[in-house]
Protein backbone atom coordinates (compact mmCIF):
# COMPACT_ATOMS: atom_id res chain seq x y z
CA UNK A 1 -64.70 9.87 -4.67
CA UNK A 2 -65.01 8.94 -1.21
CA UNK A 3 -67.43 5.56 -1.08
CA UNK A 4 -70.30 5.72 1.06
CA UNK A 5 -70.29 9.34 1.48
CA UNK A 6 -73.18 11.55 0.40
CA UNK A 7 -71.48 12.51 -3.39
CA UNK A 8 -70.94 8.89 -3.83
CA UNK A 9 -74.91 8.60 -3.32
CA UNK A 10 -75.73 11.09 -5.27
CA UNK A 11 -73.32 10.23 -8.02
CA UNK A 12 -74.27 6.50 -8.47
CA UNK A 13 -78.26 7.97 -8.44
CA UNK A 14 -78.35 10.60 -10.79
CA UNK A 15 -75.63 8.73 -13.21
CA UNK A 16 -78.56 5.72 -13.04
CA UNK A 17 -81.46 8.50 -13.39
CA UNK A 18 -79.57 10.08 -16.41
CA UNK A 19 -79.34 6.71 -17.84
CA UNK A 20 -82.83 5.28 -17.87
CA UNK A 21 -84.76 5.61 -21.41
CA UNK A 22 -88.26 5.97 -21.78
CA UNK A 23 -90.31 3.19 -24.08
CA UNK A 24 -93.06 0.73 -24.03
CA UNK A 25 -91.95 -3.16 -25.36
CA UNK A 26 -95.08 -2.93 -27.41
CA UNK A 27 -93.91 0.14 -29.45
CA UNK A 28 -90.66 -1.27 -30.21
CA UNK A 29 -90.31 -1.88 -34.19
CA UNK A 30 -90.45 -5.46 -33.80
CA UNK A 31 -89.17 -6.86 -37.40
CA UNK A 32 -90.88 -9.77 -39.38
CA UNK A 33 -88.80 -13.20 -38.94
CA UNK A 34 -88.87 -15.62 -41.82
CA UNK A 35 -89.26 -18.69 -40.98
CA UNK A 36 -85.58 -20.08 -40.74
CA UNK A 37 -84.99 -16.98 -38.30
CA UNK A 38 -87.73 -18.88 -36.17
CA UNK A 39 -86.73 -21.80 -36.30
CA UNK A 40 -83.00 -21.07 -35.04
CA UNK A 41 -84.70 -18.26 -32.12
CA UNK A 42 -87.10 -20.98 -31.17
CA UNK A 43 -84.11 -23.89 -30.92
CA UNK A 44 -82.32 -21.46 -28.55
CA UNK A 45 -82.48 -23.04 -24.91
CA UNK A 46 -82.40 -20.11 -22.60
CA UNK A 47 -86.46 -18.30 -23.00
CA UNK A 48 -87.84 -19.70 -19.74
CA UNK A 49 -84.69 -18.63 -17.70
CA UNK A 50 -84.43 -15.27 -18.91
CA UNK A 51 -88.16 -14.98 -18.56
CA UNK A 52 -88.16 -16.51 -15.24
CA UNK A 53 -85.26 -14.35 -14.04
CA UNK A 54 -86.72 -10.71 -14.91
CA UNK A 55 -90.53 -11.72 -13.43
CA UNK A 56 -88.92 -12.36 -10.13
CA UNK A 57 -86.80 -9.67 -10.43
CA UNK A 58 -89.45 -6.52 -10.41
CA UNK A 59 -91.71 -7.53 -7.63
CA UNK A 60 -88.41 -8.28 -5.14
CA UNK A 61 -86.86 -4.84 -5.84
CA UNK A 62 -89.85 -3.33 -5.27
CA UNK A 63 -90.36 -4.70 -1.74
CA UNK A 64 -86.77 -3.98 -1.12
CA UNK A 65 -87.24 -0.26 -2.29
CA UNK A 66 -90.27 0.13 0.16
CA UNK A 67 -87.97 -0.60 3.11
CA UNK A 68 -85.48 2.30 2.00
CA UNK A 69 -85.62 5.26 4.08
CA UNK A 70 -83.37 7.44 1.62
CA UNK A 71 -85.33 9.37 -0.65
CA UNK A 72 -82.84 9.42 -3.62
CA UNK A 73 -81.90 5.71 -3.04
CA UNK A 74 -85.50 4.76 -3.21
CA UNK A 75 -86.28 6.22 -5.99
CA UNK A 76 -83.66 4.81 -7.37
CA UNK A 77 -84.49 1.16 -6.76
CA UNK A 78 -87.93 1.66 -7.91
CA UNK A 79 -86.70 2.48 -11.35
CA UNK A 80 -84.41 -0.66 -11.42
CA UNK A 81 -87.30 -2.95 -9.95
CA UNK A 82 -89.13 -1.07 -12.98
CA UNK A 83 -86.53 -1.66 -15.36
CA UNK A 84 -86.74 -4.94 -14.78
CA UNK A 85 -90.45 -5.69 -15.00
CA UNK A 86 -89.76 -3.58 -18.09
CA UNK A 87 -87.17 -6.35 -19.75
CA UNK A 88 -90.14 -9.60 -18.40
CA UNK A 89 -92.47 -7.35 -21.12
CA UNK A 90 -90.14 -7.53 -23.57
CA UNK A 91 -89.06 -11.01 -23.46
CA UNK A 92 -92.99 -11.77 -22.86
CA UNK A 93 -93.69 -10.02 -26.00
CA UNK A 94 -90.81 -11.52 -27.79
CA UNK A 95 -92.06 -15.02 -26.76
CA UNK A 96 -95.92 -14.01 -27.44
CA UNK A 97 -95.09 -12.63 -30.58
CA UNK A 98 -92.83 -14.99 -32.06
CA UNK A 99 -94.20 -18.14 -30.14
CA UNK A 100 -90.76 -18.94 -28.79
CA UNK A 101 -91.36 -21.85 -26.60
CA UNK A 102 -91.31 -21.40 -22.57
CA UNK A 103 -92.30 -23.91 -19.65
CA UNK A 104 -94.40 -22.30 -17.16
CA UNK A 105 -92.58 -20.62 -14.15
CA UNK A 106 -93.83 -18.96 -11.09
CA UNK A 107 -93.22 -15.46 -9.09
CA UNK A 108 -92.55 -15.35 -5.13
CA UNK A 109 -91.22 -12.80 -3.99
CA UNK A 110 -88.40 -13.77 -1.07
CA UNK A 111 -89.27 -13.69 2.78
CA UNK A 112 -86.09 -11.72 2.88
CA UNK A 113 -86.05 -8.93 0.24
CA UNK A 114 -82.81 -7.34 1.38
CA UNK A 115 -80.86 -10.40 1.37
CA UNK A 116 -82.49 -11.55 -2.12
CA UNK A 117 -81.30 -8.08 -3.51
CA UNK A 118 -77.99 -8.44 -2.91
CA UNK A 119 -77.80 -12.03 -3.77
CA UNK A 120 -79.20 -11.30 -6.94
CA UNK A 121 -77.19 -8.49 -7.68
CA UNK A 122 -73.84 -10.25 -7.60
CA UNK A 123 -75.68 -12.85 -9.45
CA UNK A 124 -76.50 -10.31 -11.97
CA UNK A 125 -72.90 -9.02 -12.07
CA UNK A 126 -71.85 -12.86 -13.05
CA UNK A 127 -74.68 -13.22 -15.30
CA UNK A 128 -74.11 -9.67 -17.33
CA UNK A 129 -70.51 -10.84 -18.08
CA UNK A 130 -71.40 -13.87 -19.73
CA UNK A 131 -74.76 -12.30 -21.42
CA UNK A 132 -72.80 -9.63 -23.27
CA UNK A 133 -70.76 -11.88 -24.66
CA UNK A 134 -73.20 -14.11 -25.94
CA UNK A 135 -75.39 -11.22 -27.12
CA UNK A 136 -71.97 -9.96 -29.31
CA UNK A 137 -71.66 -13.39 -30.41
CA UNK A 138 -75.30 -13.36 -31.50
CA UNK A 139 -75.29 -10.22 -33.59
CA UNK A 140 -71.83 -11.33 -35.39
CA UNK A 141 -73.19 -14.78 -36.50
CA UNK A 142 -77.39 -15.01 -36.55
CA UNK A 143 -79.12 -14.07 -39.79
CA UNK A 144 -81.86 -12.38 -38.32
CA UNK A 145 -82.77 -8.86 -38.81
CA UNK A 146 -80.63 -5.75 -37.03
CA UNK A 147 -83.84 -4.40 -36.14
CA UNK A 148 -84.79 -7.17 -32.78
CA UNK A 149 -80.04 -6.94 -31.85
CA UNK A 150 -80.67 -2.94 -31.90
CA UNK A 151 -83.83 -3.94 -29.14
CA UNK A 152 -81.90 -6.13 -27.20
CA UNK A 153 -78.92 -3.61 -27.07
CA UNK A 154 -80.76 -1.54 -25.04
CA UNK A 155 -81.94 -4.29 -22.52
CA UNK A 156 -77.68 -5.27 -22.24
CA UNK A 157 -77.25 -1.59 -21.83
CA UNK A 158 -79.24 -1.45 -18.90
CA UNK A 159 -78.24 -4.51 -17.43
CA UNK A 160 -75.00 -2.81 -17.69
CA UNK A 161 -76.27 0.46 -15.70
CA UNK A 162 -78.16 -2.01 -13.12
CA UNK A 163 -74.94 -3.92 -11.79
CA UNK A 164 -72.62 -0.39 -11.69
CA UNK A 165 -75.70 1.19 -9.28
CA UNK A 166 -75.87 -2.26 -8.08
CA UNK A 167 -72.22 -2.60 -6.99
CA UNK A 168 -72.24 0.98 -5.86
CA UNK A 169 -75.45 0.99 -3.71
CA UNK A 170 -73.90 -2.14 -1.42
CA UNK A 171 -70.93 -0.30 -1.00
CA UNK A 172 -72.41 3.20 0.03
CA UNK A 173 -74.67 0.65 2.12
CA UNK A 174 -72.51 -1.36 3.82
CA UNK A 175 -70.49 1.56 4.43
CA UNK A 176 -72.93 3.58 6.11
CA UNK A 177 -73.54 0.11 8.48
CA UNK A 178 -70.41 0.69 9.97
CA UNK A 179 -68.56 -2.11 8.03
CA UNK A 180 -64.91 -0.35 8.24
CA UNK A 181 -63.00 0.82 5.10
CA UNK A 182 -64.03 -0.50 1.79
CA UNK A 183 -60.71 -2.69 1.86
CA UNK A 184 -62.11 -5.06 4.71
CA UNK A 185 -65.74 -5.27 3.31
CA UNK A 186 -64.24 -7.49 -0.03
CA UNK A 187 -65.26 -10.61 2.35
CA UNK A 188 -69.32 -10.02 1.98
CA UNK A 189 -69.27 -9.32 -1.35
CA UNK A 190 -67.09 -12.58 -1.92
CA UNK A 191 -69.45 -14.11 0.13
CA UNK A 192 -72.23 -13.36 -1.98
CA UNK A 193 -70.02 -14.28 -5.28
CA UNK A 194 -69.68 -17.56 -3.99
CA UNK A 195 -73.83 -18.12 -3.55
CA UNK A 196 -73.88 -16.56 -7.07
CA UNK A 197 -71.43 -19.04 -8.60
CA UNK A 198 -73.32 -22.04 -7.09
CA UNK A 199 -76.39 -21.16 -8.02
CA UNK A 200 -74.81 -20.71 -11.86
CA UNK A 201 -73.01 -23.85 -11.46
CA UNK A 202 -76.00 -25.54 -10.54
CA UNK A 203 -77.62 -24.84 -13.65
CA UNK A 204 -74.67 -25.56 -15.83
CA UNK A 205 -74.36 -29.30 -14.48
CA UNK A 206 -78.24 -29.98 -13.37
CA UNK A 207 -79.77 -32.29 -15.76
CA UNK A 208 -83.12 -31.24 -13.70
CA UNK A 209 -82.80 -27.64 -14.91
CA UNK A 210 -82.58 -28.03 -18.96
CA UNK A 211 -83.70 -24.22 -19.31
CA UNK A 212 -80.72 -22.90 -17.61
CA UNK A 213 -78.27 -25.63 -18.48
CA UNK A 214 -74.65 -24.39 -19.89
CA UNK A 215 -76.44 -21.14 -20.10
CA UNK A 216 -73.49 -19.40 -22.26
CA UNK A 217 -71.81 -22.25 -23.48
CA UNK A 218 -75.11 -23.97 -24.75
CA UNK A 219 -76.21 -20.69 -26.38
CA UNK A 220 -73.79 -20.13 -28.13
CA UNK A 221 -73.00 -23.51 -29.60
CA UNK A 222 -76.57 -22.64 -31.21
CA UNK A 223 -75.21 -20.21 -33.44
CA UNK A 224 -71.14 -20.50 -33.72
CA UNK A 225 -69.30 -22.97 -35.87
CA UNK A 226 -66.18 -24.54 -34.23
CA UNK A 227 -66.91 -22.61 -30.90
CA UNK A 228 -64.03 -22.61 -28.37
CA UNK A 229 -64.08 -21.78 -24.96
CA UNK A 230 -61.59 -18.82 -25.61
CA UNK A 231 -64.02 -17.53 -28.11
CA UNK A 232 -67.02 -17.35 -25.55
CA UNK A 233 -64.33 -15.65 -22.72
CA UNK A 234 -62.67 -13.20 -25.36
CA UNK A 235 -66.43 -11.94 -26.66
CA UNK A 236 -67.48 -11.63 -23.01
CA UNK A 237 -64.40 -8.92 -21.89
CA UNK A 238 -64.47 -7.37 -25.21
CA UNK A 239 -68.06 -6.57 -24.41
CA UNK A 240 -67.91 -6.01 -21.09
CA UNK A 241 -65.30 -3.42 -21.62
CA UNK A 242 -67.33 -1.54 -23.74
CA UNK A 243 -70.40 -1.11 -22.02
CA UNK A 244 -68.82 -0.98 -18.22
CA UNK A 245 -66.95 2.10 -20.29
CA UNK A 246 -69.77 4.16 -20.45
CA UNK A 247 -69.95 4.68 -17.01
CA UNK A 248 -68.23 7.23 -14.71
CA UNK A 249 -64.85 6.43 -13.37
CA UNK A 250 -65.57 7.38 -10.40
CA UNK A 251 -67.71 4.54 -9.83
CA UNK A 252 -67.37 0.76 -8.58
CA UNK A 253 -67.68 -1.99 -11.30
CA UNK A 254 -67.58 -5.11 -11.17
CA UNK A 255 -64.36 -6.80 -12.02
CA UNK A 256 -64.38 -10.67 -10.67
CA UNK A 257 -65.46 -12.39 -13.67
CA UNK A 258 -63.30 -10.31 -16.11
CA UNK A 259 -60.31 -11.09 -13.96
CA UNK A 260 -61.66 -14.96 -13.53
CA UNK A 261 -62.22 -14.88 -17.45
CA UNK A 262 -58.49 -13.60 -18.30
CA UNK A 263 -57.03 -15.91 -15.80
CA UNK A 264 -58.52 -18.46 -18.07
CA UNK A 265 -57.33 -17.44 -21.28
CA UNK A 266 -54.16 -17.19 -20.01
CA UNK A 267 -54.21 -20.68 -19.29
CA UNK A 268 -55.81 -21.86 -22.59
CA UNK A 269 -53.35 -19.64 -24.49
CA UNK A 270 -50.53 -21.43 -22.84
CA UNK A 271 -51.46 -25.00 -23.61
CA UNK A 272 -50.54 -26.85 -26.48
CA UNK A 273 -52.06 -26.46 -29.92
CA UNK A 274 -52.05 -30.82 -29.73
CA UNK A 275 -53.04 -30.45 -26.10
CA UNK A 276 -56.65 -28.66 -26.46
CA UNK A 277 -59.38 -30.29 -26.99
CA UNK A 278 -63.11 -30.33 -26.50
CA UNK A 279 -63.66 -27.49 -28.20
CA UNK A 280 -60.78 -25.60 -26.39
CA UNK A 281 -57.95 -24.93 -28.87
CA UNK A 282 -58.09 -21.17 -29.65
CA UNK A 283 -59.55 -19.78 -32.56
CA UNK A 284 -59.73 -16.16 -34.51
CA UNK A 285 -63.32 -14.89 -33.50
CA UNK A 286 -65.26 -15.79 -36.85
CA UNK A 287 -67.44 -12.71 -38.42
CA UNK A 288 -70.02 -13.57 -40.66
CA UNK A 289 -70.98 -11.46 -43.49
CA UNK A 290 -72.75 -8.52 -42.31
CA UNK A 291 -71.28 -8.46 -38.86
CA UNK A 292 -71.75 -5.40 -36.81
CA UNK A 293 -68.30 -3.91 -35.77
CA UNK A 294 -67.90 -2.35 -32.53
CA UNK A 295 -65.22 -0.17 -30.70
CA UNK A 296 -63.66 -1.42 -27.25
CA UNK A 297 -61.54 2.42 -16.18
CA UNK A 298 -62.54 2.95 -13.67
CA UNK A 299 -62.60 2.13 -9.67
CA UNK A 300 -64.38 -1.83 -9.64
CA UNK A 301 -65.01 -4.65 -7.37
């Protein structure tokens, strides 16, 4: 598959057309939570950054889709920037329905859409990795009903679907802008990893921004006993793996934080069993009972 030529377009559409499900947040089969299940999804720290994340998200692909002069491509982004106003429903439901707690956040939508799009799109690509991981985490070790995981797996799924036409629509982009072979266009998209893994690091270490602090790390320590950082990085490639695997191979996926991820664990499996601490010595992923079991290439970025 030749990227940035007119199959490449019409293969990274119609995969993300063929994708896209059809349901209303409302409709969902929401399940009754007793009242320890509310407790533990109301202690969780992350509500108003996920919340705050998907609001902004819909109303800046939208703008961005309205300067596209492709038909396909357009059509395209206005199902993501749907999609996305889609998953602020859901989570507004969730938090409505459940009374999860939230701070109050606010929508603007970015003098530069274009730029914002693509910023947030490599920030997605960084932020997928880690949420997969935490959502398998989740489902292995919180007793709360299968029926809310099996309505989140369909949010990760798409999330999934977003960064692959993501990913594939700035390459056929820059591309088509005369940028040279794919080869010498690494640079941007580095570029706009490096704005992406600010931004994350500045939630991790901001005591200003308590909703998005240790976003992964924090979450998790909600749920798992004797959490390790190899246990966080292993969940996130396992899961990775198996959703980016659903895609075609012919297609660009993202492959920085997987490689950033095993870099690390090859590190943390080298050290010392006396050497690791802080939570970091390595430890067999613990299942708890009723734990959902789940099965584990293409071109990628």
């Amino acid at each position: 598959m030749k990227i940035g030529s007119t199959a490449h377009k019409e293969l990274f559409c119609r995969t993300f057309f063929d994708q896209h499900r059809r349901y209303e947040p409302e409709q969902l089969k929401w399940p009754v939570l007793d009242e320890s299940a509310l407790a533990l999804l109301r202690g969780l720290p992350f509500w108003t950054h996920a919340l705050q994340a998907e609001e902004d998200a819909g109303p800046m692909i939208s703008a961005c889709a309205a300067l596209e002069p492709d038909t396909t491509v357009r059509q395209a982004l206005e199902l993501q920037a749907f999609e996305e106003a889609r998953h602020a429903r859901i989570i507004r439901h969730m938090i409505e329905l459940y009374r999860l707690p939230v701070d109050q956040i606010r929508v603007e939508i970015p003098a530069d859409v274009l730029e914002a799009f693509i910023d947030f799109g490599f920030e997605e690509c960084l932020d997928s990795f880690g949420a997969f991981g935490l959502f398998k985490l989740a489902r292995e070790h919180l007793a709360i009903p299968a029926g809310l995981f099996d309505i989140f797996d369909r949010v990760m799924q798409e999330e999934a679907s977003h960064i692959v036409f993501f990913l594939n629509w700035f390459a056929y982009r820059q591309t088509n802008a005369g940028a040279g072979p794919w080869a010498f266009r690494h640079p941007k998209a580095l570029k706009h990893y490096g704005r992406a893994l600010r931004k994350l690091a500045r939630l991790a270490f901001s005591d200003g921004t308590a909703e998005g602090k240790d976003f992964i790390i924090s979450g998790a320590e909600a749920f798992v006993d004797n959490l390790t950082v190899a246990t966080v990085l292993a969940a996130c490639l396992d899961e990775n793996t198996r959703r980016l695997a659903r895609c075609d191979q012919r297609l660009l996926v993202p492959k920085l934080a997987p490689r950033l991820a095993r870099l690390v664990l090859g590190v943390l499996n080298r050290l010392p069993h006396r050497g690791r601490r802080g939570g970091l010595p390595h430890a067999a992923p613990h299942t708890s009972a009723g734990a959902h079991d789940r099965p584990g290439r293409a071109h990628r970025l």
